[in-house]
Protein backbone atom coordinates (compact mmCIF):
# COMPACT_ATOMS: atom_id res chain seq x y z
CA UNK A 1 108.08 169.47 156.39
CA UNK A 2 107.21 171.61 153.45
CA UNK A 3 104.59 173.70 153.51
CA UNK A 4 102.63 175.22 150.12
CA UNK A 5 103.63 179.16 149.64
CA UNK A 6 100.63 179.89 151.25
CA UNK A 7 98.75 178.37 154.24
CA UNK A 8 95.14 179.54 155.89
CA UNK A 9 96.07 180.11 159.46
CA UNK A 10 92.61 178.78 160.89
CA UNK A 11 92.58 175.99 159.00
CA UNK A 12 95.98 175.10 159.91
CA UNK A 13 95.28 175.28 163.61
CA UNK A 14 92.40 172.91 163.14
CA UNK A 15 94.26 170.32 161.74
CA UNK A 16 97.10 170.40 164.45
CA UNK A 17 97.15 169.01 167.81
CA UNK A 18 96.88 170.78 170.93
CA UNK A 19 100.56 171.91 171.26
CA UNK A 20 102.58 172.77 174.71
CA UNK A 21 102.65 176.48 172.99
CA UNK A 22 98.79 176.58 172.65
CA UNK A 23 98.93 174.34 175.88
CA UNK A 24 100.93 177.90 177.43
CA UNK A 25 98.38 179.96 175.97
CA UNK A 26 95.37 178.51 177.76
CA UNK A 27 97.51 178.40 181.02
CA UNK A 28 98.06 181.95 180.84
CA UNK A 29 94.78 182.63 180.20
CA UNK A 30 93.55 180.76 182.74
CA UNK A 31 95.38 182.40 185.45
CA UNK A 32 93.59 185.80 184.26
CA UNK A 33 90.39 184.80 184.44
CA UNK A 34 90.89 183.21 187.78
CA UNK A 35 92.38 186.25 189.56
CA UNK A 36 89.62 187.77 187.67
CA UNK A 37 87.46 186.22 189.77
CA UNK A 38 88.97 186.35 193.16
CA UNK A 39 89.31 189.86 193.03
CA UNK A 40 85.56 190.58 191.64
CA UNK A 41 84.05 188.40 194.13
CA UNK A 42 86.43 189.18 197.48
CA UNK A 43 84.31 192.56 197.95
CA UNK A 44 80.84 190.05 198.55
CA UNK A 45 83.50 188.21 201.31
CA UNK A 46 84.60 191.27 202.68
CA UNK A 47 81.44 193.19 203.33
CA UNK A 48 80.14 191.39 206.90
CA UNK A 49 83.57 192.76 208.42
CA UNK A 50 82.90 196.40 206.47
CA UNK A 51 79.61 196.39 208.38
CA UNK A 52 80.96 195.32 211.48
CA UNK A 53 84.45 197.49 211.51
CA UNK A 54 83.08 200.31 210.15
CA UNK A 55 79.59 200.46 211.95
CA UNK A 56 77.27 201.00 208.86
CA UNK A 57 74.15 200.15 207.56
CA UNK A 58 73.98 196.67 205.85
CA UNK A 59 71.92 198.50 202.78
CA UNK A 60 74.88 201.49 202.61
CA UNK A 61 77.07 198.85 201.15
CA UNK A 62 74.86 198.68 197.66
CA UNK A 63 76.93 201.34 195.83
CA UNK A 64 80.69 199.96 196.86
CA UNK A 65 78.99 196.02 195.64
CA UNK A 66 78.35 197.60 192.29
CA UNK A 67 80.86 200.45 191.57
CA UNK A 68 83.24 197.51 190.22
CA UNK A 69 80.80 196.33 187.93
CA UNK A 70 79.91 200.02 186.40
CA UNK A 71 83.83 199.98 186.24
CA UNK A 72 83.58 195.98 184.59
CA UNK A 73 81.08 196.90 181.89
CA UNK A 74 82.86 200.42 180.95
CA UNK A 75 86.63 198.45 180.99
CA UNK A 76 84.75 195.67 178.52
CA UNK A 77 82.90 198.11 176.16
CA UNK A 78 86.05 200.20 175.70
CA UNK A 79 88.32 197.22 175.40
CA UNK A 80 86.91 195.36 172.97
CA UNK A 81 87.03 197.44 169.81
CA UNK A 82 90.65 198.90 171.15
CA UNK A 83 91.92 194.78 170.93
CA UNK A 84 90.35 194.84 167.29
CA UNK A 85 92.54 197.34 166.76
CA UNK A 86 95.74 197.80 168.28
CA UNK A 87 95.84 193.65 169.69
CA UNK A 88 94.91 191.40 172.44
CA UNK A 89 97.68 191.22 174.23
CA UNK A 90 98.80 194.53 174.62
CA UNK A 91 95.66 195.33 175.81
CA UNK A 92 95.45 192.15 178.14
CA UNK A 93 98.92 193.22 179.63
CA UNK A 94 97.73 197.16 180.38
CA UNK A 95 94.37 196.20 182.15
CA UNK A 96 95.93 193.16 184.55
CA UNK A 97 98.37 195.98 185.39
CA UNK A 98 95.63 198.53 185.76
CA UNK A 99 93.72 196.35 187.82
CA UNK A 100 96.20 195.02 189.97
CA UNK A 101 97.22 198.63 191.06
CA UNK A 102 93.86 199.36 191.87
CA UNK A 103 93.03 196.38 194.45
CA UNK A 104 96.21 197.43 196.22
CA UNK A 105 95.04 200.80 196.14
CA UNK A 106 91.57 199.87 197.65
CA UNK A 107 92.98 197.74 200.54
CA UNK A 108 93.97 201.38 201.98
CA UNK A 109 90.67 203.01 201.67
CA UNK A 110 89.22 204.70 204.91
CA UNK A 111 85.89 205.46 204.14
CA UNK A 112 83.14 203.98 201.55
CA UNK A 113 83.70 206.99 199.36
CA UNK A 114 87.14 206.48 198.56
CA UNK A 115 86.28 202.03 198.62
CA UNK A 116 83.47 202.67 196.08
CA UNK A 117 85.55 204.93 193.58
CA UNK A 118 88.81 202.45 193.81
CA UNK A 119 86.26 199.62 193.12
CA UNK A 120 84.81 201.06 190.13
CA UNK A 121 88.63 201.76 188.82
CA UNK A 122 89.40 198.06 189.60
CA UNK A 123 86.53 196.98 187.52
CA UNK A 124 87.79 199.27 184.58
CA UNK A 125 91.00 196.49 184.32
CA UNK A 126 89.31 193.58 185.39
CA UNK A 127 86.45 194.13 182.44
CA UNK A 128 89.16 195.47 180.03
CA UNK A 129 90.70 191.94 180.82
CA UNK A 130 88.41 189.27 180.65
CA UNK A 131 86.84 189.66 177.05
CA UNK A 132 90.58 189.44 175.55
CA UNK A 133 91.59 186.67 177.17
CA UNK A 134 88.62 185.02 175.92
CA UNK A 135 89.12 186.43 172.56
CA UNK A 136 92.85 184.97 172.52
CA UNK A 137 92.71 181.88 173.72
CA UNK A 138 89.10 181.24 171.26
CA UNK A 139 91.83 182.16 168.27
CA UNK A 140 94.45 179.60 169.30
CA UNK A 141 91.86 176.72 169.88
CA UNK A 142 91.38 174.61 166.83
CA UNK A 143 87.37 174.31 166.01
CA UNK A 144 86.50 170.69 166.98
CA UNK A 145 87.58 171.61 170.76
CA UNK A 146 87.47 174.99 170.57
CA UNK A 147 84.36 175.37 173.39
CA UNK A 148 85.70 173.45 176.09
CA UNK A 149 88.84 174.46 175.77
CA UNK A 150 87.55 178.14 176.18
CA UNK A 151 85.66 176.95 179.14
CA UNK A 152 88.05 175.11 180.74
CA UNK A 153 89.75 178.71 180.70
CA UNK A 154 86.59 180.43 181.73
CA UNK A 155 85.78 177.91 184.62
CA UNK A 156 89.01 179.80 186.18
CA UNK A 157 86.79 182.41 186.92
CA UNK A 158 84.04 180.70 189.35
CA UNK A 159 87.31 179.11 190.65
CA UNK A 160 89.02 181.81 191.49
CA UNK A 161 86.15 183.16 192.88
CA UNK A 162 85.34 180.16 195.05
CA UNK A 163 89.07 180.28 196.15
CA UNK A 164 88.47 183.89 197.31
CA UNK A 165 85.91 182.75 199.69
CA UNK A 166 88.12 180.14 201.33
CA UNK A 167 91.35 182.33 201.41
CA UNK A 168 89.33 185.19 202.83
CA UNK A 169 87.55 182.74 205.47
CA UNK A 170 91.17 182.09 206.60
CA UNK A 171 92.87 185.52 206.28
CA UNK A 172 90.01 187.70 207.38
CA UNK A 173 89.97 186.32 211.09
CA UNK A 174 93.85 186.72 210.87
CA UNK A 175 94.65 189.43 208.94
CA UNK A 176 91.67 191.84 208.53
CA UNK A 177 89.35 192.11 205.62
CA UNK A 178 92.52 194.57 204.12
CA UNK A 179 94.72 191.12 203.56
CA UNK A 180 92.18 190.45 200.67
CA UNK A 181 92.61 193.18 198.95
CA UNK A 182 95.92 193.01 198.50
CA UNK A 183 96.40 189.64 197.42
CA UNK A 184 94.14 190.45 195.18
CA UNK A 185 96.64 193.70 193.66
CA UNK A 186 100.14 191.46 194.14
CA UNK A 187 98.43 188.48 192.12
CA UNK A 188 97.93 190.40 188.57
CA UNK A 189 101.25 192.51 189.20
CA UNK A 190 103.40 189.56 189.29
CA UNK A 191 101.28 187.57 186.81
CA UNK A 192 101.74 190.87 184.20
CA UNK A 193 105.33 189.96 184.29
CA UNK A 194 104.76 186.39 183.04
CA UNK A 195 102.38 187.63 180.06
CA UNK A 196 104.75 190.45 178.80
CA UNK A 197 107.28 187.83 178.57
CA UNK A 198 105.49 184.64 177.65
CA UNK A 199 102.03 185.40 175.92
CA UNK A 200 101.50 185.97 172.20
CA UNK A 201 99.54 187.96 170.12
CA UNK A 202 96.60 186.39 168.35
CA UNK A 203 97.86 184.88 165.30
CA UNK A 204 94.62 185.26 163.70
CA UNK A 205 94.47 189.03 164.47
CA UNK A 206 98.23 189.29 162.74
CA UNK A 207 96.87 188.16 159.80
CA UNK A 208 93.96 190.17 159.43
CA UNK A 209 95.48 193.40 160.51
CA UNK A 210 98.77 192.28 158.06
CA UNK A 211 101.20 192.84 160.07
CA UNK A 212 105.14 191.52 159.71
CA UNK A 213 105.10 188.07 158.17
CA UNK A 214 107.79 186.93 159.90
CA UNK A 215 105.91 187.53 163.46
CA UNK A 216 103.14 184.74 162.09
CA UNK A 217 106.05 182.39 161.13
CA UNK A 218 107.52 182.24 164.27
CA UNK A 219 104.38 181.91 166.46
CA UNK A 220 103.13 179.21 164.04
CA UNK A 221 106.72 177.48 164.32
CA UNK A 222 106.35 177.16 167.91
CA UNK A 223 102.79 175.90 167.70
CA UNK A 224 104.10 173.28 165.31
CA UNK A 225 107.62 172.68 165.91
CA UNK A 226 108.41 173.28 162.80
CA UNK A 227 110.04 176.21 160.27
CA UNK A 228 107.27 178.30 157.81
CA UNK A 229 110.52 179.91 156.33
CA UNK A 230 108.88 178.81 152.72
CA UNK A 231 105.70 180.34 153.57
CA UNK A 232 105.06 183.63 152.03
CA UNK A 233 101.58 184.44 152.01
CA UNK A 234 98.95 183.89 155.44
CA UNK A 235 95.33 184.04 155.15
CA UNK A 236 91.98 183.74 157.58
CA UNK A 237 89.10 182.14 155.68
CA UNK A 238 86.22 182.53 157.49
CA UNK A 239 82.50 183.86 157.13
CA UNK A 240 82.60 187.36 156.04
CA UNK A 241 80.42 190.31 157.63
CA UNK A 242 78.15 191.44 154.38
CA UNK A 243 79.49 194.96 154.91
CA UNK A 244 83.07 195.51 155.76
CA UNK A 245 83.46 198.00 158.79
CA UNK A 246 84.32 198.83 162.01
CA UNK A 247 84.51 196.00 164.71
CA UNK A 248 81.35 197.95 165.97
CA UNK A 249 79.70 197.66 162.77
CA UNK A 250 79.81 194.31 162.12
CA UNK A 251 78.66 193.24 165.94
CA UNK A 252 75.41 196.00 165.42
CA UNK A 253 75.03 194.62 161.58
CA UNK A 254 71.87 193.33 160.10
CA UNK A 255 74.42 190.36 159.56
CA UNK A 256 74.68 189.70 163.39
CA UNK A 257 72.68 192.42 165.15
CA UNK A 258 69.57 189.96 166.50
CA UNK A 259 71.92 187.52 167.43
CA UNK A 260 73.68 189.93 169.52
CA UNK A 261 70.60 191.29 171.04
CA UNK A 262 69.79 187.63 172.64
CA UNK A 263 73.41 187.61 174.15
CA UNK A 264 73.40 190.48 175.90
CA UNK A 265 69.93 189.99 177.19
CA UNK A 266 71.37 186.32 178.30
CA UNK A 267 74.31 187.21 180.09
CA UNK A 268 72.57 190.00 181.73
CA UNK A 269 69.94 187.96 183.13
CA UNK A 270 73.21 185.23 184.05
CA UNK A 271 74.78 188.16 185.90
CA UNK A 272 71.86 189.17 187.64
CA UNK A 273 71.81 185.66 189.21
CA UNK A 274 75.45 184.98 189.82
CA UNK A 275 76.18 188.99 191.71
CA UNK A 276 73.36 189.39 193.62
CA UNK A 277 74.17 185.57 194.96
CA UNK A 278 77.74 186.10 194.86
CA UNK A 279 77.31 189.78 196.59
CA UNK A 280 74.60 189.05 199.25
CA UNK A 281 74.53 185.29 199.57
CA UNK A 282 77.17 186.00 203.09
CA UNK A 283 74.52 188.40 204.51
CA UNK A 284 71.62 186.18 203.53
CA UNK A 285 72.96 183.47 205.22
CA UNK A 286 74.67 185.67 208.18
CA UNK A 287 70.39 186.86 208.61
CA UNK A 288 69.39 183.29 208.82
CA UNK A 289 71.50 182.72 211.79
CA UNK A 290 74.87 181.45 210.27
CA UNK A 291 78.55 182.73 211.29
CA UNK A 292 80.42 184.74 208.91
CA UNK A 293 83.44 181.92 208.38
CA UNK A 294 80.43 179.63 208.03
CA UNK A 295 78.28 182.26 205.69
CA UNK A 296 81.74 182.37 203.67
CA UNK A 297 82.24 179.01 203.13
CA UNK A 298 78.45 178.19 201.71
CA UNK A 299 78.82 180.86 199.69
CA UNK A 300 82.23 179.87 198.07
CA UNK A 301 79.90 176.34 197.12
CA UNK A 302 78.17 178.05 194.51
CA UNK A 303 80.86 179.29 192.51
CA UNK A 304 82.79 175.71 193.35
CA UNK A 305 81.01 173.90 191.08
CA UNK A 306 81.47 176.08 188.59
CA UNK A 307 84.36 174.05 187.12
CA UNK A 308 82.58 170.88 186.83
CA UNK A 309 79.32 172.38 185.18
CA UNK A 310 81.48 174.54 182.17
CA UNK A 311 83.84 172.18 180.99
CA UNK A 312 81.16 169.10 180.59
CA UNK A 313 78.97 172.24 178.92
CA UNK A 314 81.71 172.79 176.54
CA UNK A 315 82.42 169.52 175.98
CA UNK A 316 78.58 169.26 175.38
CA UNK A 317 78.99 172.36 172.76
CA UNK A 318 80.95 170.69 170.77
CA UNK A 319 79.49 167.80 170.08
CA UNK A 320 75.83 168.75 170.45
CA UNK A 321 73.91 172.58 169.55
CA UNK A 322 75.72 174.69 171.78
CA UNK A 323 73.02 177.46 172.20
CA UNK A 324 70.30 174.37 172.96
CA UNK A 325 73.52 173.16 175.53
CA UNK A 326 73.67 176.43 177.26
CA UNK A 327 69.66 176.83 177.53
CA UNK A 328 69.55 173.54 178.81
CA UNK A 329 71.52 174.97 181.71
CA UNK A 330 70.28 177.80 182.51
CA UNK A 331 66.62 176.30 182.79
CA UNK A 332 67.92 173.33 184.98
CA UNK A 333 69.19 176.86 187.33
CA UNK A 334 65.90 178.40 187.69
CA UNK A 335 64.87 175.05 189.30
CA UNK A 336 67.77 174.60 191.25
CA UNK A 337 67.72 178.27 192.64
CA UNK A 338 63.61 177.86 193.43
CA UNK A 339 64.60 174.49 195.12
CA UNK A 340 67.57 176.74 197.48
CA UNK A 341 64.78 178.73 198.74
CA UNK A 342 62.84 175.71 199.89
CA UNK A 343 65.57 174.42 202.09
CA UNK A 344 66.72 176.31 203.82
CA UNK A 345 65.55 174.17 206.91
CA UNK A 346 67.53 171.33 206.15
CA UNK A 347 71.47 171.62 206.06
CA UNK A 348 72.42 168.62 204.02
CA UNK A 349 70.31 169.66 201.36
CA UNK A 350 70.93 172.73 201.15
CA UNK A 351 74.64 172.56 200.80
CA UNK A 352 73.87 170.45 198.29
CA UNK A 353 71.24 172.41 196.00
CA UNK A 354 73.86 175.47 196.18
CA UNK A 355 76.53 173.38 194.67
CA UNK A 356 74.32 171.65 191.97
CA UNK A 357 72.79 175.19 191.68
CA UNK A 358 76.37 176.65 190.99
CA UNK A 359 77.45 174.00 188.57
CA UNK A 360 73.92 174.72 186.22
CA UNK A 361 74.62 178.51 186.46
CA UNK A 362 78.32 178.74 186.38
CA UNK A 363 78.58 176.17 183.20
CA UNK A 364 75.64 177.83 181.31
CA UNK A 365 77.22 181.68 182.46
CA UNK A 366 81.03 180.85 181.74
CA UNK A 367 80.23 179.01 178.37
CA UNK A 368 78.77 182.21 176.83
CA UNK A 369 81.79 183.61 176.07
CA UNK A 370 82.79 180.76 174.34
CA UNK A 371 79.72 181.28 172.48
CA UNK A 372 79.67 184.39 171.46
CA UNK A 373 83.32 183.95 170.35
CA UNK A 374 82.17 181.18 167.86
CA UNK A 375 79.29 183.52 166.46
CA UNK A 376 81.73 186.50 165.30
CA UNK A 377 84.36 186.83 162.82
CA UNK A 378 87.79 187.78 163.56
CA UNK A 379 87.37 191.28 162.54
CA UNK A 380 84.68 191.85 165.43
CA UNK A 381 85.42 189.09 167.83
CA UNK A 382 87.14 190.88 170.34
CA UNK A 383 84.36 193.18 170.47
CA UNK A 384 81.16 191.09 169.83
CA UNK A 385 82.92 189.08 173.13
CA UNK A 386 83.68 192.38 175.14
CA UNK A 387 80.19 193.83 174.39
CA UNK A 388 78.24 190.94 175.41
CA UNK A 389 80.28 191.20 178.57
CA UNK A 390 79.89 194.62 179.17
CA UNK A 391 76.75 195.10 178.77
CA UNK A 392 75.60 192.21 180.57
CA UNK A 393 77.57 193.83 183.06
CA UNK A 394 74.72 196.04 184.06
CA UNK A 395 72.85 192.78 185.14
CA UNK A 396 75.23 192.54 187.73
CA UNK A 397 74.75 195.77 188.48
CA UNK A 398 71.10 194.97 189.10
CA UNK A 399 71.94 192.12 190.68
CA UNK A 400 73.48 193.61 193.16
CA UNK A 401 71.30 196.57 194.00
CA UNK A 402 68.37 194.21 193.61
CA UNK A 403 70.02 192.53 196.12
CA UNK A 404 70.75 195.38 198.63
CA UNK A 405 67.02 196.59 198.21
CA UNK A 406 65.64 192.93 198.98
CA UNK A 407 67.78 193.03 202.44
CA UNK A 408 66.25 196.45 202.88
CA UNK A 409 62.60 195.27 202.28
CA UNK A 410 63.69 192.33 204.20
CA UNK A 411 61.93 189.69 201.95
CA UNK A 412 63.27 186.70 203.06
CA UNK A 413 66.02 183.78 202.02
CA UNK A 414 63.38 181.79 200.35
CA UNK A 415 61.29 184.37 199.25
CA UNK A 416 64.61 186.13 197.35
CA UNK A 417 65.87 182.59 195.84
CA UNK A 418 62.33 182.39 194.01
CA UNK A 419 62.22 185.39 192.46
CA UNK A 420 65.79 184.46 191.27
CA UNK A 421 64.31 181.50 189.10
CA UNK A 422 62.63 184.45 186.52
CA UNK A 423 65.69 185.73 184.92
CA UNK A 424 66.96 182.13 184.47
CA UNK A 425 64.10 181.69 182.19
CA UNK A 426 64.67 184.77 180.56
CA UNK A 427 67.82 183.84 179.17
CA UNK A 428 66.52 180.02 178.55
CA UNK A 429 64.04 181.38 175.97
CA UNK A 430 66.85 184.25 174.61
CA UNK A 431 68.99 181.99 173.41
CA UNK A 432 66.24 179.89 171.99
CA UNK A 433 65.01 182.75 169.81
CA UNK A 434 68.64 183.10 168.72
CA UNK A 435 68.80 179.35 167.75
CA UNK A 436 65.66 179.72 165.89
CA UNK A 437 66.93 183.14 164.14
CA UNK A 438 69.85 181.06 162.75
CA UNK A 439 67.86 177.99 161.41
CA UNK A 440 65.49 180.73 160.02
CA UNK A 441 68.03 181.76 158.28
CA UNK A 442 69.50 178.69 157.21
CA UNK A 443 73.49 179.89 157.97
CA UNK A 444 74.96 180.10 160.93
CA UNK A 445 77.56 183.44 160.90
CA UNK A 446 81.13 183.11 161.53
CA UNK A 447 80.93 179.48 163.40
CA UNK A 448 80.79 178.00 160.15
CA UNK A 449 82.10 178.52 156.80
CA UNK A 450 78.87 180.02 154.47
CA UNK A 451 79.04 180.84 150.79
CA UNK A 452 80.29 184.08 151.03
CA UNK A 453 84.06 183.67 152.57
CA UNK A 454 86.36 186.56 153.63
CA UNK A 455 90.04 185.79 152.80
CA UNK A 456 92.72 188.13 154.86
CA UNK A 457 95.71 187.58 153.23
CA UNK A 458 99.81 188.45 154.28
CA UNK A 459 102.46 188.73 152.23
């Protein structure tokens, strides 16, 4: 096929099918997110036995819960502008390394001192990580499918996390809580060695930061199965930031700056759900008179279905408003998580409401990446993504120590699953007020091609 001398890489990509490259790209990606996952959540399945081995004080356990996600918002906030500038991959490859020696590392700890400063240098590589995988596989998706495809990546994380509480149900009783741990450090080690080999750099990134020509031609040829020997000049049309700048600058812009306001506040309010759950949900249900393979188990429901709520949410995103989408999910959680609280009488039901509760959080949660990866330009998507994440990091954080001070005031399963309904509304109404900041406007930023259009050009 010949191609004109010059072809606009996003455009391109749009037009195409899915390809088996792209197809690799979203495997890989995949797998990140979902050991990701297990190894964020497998200290919440792991902290009964702590208590028990180690003879402490169920509230002394607050500090080691969060440390990882101090370490998860730091590795995002530092990641994000270093992938704007140096590339995704290379800084996907260092922090699944980084992170992967750490877990291992933690399995050995003797003493909560030593467990809560290897956990906070895990969550350095695991927030380093997610953001760019997100960012990379956003830049190979073409535009029609581009939001459930990155959820159907994302959804590896609530799966991976669910896994964690099946595998740990199985290998705690057998192996000790330290078996966890390091499957959680061999995982990313031997996964590392797939992505150095396998995984590309954003094409989209190439372009922008104009580097070798002859790099875009062959990742495009693979996409395509077909030669771009002709082509000799690449460009990425795509909303420009009013005032060129750093990656920082154009997520803190006047351009952008609102709309990333109401993202951080959502995912923090997401994250405080989701951790202090995820973190406390085994003791909760330990307290109300459960075992801890049992506590385990109804606790891996919530993340479970996960999968199910964020690829019909993406699916949803693309056809429908994708902010409305998402806020229609988060308000059906605040019910959901107000209706846990009620049941806690009744098995069946239960079990139930904690799955259906899962699949409203987890979808609206996991598609905000997705999100805010649609609302940036390529110059700042890496960071807009990472920032969102890292900051709403720090509702996890909360989450978490919310949680360890509720077990400490001893408030109560259903008393603790009503309060959880608030921030679930919080982030409802946050992304409204973004939605109506963008119709106010009348343009929506880098999502869609406005009048002003930034051309990045190779040649």
């Amino acid at each position: 096929m010949n191609h004109p001398r010059t072809v606009d890489v996003p455009a391109y990509i749009n037009a195409q099918r899915f390809s088996g490259y792209q197809w690799l790209v979203l495997i890989l990606c995949f797998f990140i997110v979902a050991i990701d996952g297990f190894d964020t959540a497998a200290i919440g399945y792991i902290a009964p036995s702590l208590v028990a081995q180690w003879h402490i004080d169920k509230g002394s356990l607050g500090p080691v819960l969060s440390a990882a996600l101090f370490g998860l918002a730091g590795g995002a906030i530092f990641a994000g502008p270093m992938a704007d500038k140096i590339g995704r991959k290379t800084v996907l490859v260092l922090s699944v390394v980084f992170f992967g020696i750490a877990s291992l590392a933690t399995a050995f700890a003797q003493d909560l001192q030593t467990l809560t400063v290897l956990r906070f240098l895990t969550g350095l590589g695991l927030g380093a990580a997610m953001p760019n995988a997100v960012t990379l596989i956003s830049e190979y998706a073409p535009q029609a499918r581009r939001a459930v495809i990155v959820n159907t990546m994302f959804c590896g994380f609530p799966l991976g996390a669910s896994v964690g509480g099946f595998v740990a149900s199985w290998l705690i009783p057998h192996f000790g809580w330290h078996s966890v741990l390091v499957l959680g450090g061999v995982l990313p080690l031997a996964l590392s060695v797939l992505l150095i080999l396998c995984l590309p750099e954003s094409v989209k990134f190439l372009v922008v930061k104009q580097k070798p020509v002859a790099r875009v031609r062959r990742i495009l040829s693979r996409i395509a199965g077909e030669s771009f020997d002709g082509v000799d000049t690449f460009t990425v049309n795509e909303a420009a930031p009013q005032r060129a700048g750093s990656a920082v600058g154009v997520v803190l812009s006047k351009q952008y700056g609102f709309g990333s306001l109401m993202l951080w506040v959502t995912y923090f309010m997401g994250l405080v759900i989701f951790y202090l759950l995820t973190s406390w949900m085994p003791i909760l249900f330990k307290d109300a008179g459960f075992t801890i393979e049992r506590a385990a188990l109804i606790t891996a429901l919530f993340p479970l279905g996960g999968g199910i709520g964020t690829i019909l949410s993406g699916w949803l995103m693309d056809k429908f408003n994708a902010q409305k989408v998402v806020a229609l999910g988060y308000a059906l959680t605040a019910v959901l998580v107000y209706a846990v609280g009620q049941a806690i009488g009744n098995i069946g039901m239960l079990v139930t409401l904690i799955f259906l509760a899962g699949t409203a959080m987890n979808g609206a949660q996991s598609s905000m990446p997705s999100l805010a990866a649609m609302f940036y330009p390529t110059q700042g998507r890496a960071t807009g993504v990472a920032w969102m994440l890292g900051i709403g990091r720090f509702g996890g954080i909360a989450g978490a120590l919310l949680g360890a001070e509720l077990v400490r005031r001893h408030l109560g399963f259903s008393a603790t699953f009503s309060l959880l309904a608030i921030p679930a509304v919080i982030a409802t109404l946050a992304l409204l007020a973004k939605n109506a900041w963008e119709r106010a406007r009348g343009d929506l930023p880098a999502q869609n091609a406005g009048d002003a259009r930034n051309s990045a050009a190779m040649h």
